[in-house]
N, C-alpha and C. Protein backbone atom coordinates (compact mmCIF):
# COMPACT_ATOMS: atom_id res chain seq x y z
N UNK A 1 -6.12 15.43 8.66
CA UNK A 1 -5.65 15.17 7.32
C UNK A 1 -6.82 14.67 6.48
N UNK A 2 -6.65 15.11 5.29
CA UNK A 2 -7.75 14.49 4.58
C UNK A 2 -7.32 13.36 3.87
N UNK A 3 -8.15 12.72 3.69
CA UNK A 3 -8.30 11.56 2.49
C UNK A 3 -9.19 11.24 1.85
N UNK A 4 -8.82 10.82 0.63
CA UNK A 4 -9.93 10.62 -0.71
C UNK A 4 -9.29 9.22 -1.15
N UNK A 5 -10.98 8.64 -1.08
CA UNK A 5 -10.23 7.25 -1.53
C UNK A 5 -11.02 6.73 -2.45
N UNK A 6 -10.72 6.89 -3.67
CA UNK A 6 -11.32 6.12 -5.27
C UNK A 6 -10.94 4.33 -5.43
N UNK A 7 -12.30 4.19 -5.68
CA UNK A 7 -12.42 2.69 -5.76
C UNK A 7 -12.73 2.51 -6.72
N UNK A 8 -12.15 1.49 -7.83
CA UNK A 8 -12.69 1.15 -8.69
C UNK A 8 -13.19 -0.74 -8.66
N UNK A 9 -14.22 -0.85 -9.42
CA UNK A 9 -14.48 -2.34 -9.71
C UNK A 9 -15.02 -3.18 -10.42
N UNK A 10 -15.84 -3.82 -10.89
CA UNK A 10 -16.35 -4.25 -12.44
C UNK A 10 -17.87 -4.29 -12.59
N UNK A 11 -18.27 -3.84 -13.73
CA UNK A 11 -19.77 -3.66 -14.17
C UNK A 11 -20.49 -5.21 -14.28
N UNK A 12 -21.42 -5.73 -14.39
CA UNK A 12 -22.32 -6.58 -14.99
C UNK A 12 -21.67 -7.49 -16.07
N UNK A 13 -20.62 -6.65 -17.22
CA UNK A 13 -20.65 -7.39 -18.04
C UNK A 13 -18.71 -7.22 -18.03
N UNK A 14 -18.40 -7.00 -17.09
CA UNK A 14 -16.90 -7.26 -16.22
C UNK A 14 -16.35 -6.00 -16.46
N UNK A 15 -16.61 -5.11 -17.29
CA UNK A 15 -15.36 -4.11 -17.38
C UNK A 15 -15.26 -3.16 -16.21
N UNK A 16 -14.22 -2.82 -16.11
CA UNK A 16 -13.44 -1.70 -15.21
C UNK A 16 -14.59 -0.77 -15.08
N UNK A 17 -15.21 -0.48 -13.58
CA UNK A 17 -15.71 0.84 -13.69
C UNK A 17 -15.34 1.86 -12.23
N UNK A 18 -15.64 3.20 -11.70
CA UNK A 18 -15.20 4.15 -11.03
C UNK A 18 -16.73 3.25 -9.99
N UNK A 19 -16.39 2.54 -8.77
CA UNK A 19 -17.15 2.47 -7.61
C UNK A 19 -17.77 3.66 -6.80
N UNK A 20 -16.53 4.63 -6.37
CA UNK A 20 -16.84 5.37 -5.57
C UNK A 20 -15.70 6.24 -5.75
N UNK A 21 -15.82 7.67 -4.76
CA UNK A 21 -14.59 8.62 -4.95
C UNK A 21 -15.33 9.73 -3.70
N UNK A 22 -14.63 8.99 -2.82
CA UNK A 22 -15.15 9.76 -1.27
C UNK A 22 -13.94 10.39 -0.33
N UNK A 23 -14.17 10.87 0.28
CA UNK A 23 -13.29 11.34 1.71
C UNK A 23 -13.44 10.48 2.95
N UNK A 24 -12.26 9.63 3.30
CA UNK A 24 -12.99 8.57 4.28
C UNK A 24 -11.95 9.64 5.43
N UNK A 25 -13.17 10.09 6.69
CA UNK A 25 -13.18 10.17 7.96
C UNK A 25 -12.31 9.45 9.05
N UNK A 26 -10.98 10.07 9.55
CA UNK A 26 -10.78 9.36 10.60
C UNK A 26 -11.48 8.70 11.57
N UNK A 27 -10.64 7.31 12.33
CA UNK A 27 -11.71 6.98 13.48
C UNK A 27 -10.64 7.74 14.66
N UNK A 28 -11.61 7.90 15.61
CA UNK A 28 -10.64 8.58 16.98
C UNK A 28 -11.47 7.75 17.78
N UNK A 29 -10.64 7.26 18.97
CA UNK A 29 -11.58 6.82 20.61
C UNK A 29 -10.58 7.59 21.66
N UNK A 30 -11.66 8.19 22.77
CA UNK A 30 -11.68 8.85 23.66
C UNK A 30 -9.96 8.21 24.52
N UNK A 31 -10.07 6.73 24.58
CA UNK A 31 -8.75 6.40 25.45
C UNK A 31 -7.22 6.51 24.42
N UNK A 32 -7.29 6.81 22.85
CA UNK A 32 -5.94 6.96 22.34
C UNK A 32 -6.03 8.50 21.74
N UNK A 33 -4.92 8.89 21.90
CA UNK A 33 -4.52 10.62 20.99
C UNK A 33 -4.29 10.08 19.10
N UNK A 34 -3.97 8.62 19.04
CA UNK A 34 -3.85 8.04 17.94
C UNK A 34 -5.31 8.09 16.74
N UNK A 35 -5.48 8.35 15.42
CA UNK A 35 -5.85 8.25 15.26
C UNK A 35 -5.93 7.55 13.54
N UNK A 36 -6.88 6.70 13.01
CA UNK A 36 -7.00 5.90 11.64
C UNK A 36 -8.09 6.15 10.76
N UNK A 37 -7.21 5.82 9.82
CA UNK A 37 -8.09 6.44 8.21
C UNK A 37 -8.07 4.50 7.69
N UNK A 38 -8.82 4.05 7.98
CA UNK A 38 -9.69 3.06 7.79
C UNK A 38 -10.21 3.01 6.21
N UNK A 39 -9.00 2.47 5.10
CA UNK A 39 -9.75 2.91 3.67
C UNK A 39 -9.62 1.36 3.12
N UNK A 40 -9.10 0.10 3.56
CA UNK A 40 -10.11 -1.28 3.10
C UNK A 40 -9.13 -2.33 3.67
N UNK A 41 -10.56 -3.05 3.33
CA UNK A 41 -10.18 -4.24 4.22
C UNK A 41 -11.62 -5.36 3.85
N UNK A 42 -11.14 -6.53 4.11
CA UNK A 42 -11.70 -8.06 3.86
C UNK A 42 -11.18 -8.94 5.10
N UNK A 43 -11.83 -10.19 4.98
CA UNK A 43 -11.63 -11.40 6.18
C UNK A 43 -11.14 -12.59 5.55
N UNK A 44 -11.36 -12.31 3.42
CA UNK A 44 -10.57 -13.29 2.74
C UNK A 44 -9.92 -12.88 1.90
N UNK A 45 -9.46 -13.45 1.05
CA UNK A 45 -8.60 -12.93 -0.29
C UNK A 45 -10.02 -12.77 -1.14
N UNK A 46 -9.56 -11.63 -2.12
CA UNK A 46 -10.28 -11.11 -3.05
C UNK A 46 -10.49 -12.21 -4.20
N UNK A 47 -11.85 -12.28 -4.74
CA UNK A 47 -12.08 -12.38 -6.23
C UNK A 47 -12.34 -12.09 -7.64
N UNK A 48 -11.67 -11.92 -8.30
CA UNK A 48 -12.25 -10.90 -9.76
C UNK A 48 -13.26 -11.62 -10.91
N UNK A 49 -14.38 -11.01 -11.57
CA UNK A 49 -14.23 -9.36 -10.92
C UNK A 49 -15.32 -9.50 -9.57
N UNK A 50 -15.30 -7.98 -9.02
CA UNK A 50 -15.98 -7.87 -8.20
C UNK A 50 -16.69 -6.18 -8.26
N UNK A 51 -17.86 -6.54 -7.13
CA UNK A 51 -18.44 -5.01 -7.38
C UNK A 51 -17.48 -3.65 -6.77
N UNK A 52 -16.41 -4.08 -6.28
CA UNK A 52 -15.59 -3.12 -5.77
C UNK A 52 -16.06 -2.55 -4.03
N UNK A 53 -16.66 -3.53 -3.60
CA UNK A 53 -16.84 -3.17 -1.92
C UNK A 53 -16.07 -3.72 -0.85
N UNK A 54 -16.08 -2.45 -0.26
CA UNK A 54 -15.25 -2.48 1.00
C UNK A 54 -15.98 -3.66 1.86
N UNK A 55 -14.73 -4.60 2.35
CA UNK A 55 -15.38 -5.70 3.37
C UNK A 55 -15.95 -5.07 4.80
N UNK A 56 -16.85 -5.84 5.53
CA UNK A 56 -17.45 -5.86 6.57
C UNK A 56 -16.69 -5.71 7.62
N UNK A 57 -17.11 -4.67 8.63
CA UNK A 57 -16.66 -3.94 9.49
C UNK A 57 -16.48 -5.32 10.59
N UNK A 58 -15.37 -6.03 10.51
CA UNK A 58 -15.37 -7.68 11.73
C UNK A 58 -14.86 -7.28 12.75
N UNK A 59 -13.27 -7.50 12.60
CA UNK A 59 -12.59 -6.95 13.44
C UNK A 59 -11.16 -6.32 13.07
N UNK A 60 -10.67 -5.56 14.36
CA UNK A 60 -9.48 -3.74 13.57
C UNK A 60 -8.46 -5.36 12.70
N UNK A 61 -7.73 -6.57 13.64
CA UNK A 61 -6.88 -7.03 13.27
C UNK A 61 -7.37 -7.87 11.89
N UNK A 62 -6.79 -8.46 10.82
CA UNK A 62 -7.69 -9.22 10.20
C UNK A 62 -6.79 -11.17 10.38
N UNK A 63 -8.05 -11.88 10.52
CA UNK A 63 -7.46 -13.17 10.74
C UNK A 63 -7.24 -13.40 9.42
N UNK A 64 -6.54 -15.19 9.24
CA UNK A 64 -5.57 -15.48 8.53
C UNK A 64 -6.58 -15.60 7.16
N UNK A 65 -5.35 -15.09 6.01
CA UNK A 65 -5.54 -14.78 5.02
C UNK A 65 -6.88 -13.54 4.38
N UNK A 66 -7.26 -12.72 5.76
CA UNK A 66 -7.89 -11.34 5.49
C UNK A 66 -6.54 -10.12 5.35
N UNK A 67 -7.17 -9.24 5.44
CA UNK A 67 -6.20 -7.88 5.30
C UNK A 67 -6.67 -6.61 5.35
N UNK A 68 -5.67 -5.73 6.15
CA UNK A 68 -6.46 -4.24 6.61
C UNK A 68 -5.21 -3.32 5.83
N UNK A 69 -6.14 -2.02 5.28
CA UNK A 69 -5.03 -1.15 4.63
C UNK A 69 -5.73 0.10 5.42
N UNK A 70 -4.40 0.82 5.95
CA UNK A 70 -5.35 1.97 6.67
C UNK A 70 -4.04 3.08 7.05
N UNK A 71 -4.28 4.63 7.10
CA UNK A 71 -3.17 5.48 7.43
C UNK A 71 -3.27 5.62 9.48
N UNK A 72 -2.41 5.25 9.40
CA UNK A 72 -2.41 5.83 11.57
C UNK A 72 -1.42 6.64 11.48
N UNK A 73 -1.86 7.62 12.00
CA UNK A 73 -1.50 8.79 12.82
C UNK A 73 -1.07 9.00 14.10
N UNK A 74 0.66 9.33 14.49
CA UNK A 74 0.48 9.25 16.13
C UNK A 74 1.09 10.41 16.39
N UNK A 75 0.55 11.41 17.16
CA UNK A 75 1.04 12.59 17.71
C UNK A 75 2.01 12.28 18.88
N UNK A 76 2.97 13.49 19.00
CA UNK A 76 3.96 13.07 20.10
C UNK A 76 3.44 12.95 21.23
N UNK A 77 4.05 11.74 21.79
CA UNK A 77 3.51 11.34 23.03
C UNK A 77 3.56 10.06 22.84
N UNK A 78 2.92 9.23 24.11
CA UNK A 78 2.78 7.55 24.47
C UNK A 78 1.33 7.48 23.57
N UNK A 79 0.49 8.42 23.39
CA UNK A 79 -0.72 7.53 22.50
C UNK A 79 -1.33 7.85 23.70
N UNK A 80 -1.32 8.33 24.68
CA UNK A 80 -2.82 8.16 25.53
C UNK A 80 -3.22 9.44 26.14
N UNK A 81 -4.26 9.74 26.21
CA UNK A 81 -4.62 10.94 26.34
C UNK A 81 -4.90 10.85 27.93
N UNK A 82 -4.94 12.22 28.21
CA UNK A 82 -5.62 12.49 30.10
C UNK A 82 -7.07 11.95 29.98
N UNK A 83 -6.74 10.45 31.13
CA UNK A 83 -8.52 10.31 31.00
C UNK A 83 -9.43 11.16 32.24
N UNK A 84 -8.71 12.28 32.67
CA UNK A 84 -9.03 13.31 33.46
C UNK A 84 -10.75 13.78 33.02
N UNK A 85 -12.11 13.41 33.77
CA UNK A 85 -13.02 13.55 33.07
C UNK A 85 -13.64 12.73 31.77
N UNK A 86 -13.11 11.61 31.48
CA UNK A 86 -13.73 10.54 30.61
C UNK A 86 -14.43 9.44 31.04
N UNK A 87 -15.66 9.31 30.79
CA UNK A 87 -16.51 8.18 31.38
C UNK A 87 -15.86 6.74 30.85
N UNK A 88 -15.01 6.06 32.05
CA UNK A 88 -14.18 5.14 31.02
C UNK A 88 -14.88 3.71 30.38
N UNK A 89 -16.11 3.36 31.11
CA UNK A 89 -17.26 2.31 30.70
C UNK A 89 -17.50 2.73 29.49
N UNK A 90 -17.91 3.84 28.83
CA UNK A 90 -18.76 4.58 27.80
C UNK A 90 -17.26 4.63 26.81
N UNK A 91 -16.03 4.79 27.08
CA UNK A 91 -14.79 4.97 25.90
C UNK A 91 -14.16 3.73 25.81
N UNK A 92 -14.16 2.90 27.02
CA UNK A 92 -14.31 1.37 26.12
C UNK A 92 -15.57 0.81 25.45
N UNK A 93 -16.83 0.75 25.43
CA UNK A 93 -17.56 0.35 24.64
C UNK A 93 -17.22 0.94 23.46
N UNK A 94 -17.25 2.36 23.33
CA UNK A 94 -16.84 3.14 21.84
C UNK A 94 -15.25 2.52 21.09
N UNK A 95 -14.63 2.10 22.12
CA UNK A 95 -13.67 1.69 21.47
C UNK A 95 -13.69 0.04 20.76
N UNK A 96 -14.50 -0.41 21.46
CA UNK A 96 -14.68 -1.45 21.42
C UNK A 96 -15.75 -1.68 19.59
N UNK A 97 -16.20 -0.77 19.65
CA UNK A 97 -17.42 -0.59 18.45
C UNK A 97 -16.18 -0.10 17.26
N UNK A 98 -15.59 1.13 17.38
CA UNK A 98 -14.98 1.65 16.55
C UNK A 98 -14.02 0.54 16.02
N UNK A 99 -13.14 0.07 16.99
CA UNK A 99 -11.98 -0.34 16.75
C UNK A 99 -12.15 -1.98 17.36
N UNK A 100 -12.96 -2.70 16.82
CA UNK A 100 -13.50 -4.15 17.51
C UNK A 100 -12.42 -5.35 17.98
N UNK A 101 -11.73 -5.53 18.50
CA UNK A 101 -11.04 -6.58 18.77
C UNK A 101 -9.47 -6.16 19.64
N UNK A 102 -9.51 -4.59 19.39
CA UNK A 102 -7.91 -3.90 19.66
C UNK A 102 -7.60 -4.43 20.89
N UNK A 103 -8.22 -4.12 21.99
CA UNK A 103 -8.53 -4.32 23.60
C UNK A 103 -7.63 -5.99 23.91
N UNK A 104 -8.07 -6.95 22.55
CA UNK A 104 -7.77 -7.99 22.90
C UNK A 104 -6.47 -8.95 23.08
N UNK A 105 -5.88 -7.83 21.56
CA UNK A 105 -4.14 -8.02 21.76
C UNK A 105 -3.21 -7.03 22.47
N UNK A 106 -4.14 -6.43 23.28
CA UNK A 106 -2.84 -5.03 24.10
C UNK A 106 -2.77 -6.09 25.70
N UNK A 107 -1.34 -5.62 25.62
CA UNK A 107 -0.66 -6.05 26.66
C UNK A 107 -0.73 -5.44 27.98
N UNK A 108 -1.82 -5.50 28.92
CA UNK A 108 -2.46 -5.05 29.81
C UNK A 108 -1.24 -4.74 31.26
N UNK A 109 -0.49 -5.91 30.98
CA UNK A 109 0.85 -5.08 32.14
C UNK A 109 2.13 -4.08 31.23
N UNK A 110 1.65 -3.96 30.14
CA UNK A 110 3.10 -3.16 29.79
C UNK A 110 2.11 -2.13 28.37
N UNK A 111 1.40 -0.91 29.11
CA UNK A 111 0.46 -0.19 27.98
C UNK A 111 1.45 -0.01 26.49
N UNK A 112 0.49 -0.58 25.48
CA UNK A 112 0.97 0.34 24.28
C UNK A 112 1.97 -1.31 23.38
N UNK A 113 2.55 -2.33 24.36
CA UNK A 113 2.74 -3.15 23.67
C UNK A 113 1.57 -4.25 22.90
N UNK A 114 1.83 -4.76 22.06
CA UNK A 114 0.76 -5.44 21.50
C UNK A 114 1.57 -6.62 20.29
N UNK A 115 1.06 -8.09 20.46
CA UNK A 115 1.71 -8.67 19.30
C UNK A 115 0.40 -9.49 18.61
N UNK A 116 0.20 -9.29 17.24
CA UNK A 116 -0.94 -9.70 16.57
C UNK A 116 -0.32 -10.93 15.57
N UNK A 117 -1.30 -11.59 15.12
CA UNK A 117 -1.02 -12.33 14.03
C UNK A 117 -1.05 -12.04 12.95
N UNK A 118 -0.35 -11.38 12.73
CA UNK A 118 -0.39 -10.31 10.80
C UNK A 118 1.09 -10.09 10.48
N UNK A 119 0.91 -10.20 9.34
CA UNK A 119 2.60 -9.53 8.88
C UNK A 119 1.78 -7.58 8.49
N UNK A 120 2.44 -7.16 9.09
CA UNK A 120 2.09 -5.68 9.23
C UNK A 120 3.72 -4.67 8.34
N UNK A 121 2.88 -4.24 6.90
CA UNK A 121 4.16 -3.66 6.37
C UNK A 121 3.49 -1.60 6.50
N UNK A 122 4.68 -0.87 6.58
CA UNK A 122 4.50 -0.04 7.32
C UNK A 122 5.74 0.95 6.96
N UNK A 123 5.20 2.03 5.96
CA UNK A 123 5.88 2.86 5.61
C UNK A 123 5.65 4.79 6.33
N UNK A 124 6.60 4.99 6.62
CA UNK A 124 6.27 6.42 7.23
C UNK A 124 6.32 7.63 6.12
N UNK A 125 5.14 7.78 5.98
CA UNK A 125 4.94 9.49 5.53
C UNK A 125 5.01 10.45 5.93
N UNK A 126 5.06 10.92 7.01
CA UNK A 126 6.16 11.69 7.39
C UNK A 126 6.01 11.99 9.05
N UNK A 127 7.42 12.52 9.62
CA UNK A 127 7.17 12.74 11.10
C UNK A 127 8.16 11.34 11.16
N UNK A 128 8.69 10.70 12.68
CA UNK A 128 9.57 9.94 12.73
C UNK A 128 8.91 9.63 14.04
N UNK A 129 8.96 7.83 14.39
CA UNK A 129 8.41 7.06 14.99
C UNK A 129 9.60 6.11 15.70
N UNK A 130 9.50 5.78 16.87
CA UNK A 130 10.23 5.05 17.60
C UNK A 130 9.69 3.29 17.47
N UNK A 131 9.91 2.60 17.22
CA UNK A 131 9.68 1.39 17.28
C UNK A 131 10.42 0.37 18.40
N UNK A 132 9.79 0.13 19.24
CA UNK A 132 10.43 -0.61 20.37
C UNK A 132 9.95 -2.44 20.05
N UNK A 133 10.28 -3.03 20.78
CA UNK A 133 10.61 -4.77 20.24
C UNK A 133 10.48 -5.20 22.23
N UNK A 134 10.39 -6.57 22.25
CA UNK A 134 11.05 -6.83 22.96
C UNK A 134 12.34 -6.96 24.19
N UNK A 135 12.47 -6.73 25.24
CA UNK A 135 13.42 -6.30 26.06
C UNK A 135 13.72 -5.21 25.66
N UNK A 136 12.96 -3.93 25.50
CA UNK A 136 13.28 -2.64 25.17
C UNK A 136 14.47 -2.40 23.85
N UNK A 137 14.39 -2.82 23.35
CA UNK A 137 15.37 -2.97 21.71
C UNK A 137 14.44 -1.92 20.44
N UNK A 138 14.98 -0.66 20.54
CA UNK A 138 14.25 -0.09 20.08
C UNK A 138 15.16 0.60 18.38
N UNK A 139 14.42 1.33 17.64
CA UNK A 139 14.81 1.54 16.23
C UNK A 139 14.09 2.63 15.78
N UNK A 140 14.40 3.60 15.37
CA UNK A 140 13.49 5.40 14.88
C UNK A 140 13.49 5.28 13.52
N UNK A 141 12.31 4.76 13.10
CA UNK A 141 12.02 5.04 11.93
C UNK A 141 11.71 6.73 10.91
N UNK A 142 12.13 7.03 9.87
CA UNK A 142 12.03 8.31 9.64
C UNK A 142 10.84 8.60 8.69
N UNK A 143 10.43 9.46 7.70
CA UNK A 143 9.91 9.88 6.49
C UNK A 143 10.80 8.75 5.56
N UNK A 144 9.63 7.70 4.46
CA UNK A 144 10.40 7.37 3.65
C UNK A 144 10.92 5.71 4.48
N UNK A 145 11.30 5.61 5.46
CA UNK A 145 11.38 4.55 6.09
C UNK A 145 10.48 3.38 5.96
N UNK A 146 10.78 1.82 5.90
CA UNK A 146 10.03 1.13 5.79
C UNK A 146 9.74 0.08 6.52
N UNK A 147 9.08 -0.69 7.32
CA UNK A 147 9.56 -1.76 8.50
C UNK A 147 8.50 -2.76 8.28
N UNK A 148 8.83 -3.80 8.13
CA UNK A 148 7.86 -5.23 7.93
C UNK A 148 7.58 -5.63 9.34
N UNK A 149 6.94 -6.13 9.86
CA UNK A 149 6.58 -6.72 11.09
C UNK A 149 6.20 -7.46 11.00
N UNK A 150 7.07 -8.89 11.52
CA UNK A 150 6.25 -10.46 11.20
C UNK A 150 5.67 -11.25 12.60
N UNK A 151 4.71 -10.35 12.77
CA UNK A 151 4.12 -11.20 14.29
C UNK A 151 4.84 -10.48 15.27
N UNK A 152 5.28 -9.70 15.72
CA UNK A 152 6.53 -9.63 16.62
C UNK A 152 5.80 -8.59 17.83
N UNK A 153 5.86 -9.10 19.00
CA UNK A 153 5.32 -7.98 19.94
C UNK A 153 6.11 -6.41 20.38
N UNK A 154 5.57 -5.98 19.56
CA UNK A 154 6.08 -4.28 19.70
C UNK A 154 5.14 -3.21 20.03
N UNK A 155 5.59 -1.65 20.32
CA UNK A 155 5.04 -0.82 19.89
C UNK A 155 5.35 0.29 19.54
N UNK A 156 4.50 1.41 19.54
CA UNK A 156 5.27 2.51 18.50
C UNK A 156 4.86 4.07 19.47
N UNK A 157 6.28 4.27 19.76
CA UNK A 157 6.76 5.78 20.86
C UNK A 157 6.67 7.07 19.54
N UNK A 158 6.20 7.95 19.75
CA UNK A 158 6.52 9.41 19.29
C UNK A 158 7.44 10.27 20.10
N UNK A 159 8.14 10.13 19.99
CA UNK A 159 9.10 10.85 20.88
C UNK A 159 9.74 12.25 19.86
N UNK A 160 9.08 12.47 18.93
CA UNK A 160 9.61 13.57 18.00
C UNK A 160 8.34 14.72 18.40
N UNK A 161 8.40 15.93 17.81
CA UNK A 161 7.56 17.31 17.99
C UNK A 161 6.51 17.15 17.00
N UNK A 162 6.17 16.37 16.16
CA UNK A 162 5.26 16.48 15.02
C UNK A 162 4.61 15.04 15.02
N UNK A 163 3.68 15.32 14.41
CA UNK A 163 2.80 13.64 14.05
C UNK A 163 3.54 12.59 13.45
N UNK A 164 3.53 11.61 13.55
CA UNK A 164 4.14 10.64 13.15
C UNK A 164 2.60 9.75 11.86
N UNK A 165 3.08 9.99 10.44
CA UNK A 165 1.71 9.62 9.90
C UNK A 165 2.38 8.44 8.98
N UNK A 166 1.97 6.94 9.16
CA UNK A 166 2.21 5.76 8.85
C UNK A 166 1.22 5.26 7.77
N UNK A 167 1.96 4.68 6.68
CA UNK A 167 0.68 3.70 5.66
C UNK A 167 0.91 2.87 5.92
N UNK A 168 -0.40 2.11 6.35
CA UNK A 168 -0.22 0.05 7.13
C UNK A 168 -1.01 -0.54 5.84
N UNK A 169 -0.53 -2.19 5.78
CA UNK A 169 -1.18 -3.12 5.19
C UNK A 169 -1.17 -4.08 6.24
N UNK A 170 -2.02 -4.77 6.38
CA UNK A 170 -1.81 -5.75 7.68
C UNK A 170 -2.44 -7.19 6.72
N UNK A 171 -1.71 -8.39 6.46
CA UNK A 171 -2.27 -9.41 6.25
C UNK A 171 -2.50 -10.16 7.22
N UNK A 172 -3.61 -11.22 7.45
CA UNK A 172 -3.92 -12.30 8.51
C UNK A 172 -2.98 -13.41 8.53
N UNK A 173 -2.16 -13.81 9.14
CA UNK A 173 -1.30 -14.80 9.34
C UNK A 173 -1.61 -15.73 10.52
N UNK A 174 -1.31 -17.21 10.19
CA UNK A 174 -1.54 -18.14 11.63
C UNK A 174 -0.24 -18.45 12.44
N UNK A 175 -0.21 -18.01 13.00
CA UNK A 175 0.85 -18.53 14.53
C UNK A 175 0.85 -20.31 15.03
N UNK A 176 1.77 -20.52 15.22
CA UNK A 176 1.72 -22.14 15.50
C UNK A 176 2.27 -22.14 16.81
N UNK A 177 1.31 -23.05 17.72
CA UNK A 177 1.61 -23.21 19.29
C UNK A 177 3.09 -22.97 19.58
């Protein structure tokens, strides 16, 4: 899929100007069939004006009071590809580079669950997505569908014939012991 993503932000003497107007590149890693259009993100809240730049590549989740806006893509299936022939040292480092911190909230006895500290809002553009919860409590989101996620350890099944293509905002939120 393509994407074009126009930025605008303020000149020298503050007014509105056109930053940029590019095609931002999916990221893909070798261990998911999933893949993200990575179009902005920060580690704080914004100030105006500004030169209109994309924040620093930290990490995929953003801590409290940062925020990630990005399209994911999930083809039918669990998300994981045959690592039949993948050097898996060499596709976790890449994953680890691409996608910096992911590794750290996945739930290593149960693949594919994950609970972060973000309120994660999450509209489907099209294709239909399974959303599972806790004790298997699951919900099929469609085209047009919308689902807030406040911290909550879940993850997301394709169980339909077509891509499942999602717009995320993820804000940084703090969790209390």
């Amino acid at each position: 899929m393509a994407v074009r993503r126009v930025v605008t932000g303020h000149d020298g003497r503050g007014r509105a100007v056109f930053v940029s107007d590019e095609e931002v590149e999916p990221t893909a890693v070798p261990l998911s069939d999933t893949t993200h259009h990575e179009l902005w993100r920060a580690d704080t809240a914004p100030t105006f004006p500004d030169a209109g730049e994309n924040g620093a590549k930290s990490t995929f989740f953003p801590a409290a009071g940062g925020y990630r806006f990005f399209i994911l893509t999930l083809p039918p299936g669990d998300g994981h590809r045959s690592l039949a022939g993948v050097d898996i040292a060499a596709a976790v480092r890449e994953m680890d580079e691409k996608l910096p911190g992911v590794r750290d909230w996945a739930d290593a006895r149960d693949p594919g669950m994950h609970r972060t500290d973000t309120v994660d809002m999450e509209i489907v553009l099209s294709g239909e997505i399974t959303l599972e919860l806790d004790d298997g409590v699951e919900t099929v989101l469609r085209t047009g569908d919308v689902n807030i996620q406040n911290g909550t350890r879940h993850r997301w099944l394709n169980r339909g014939t077509e891509p499942a293509v999602l717009l995320c905002a993820m804000i940084g939120a703090s969790r209390t012991p």
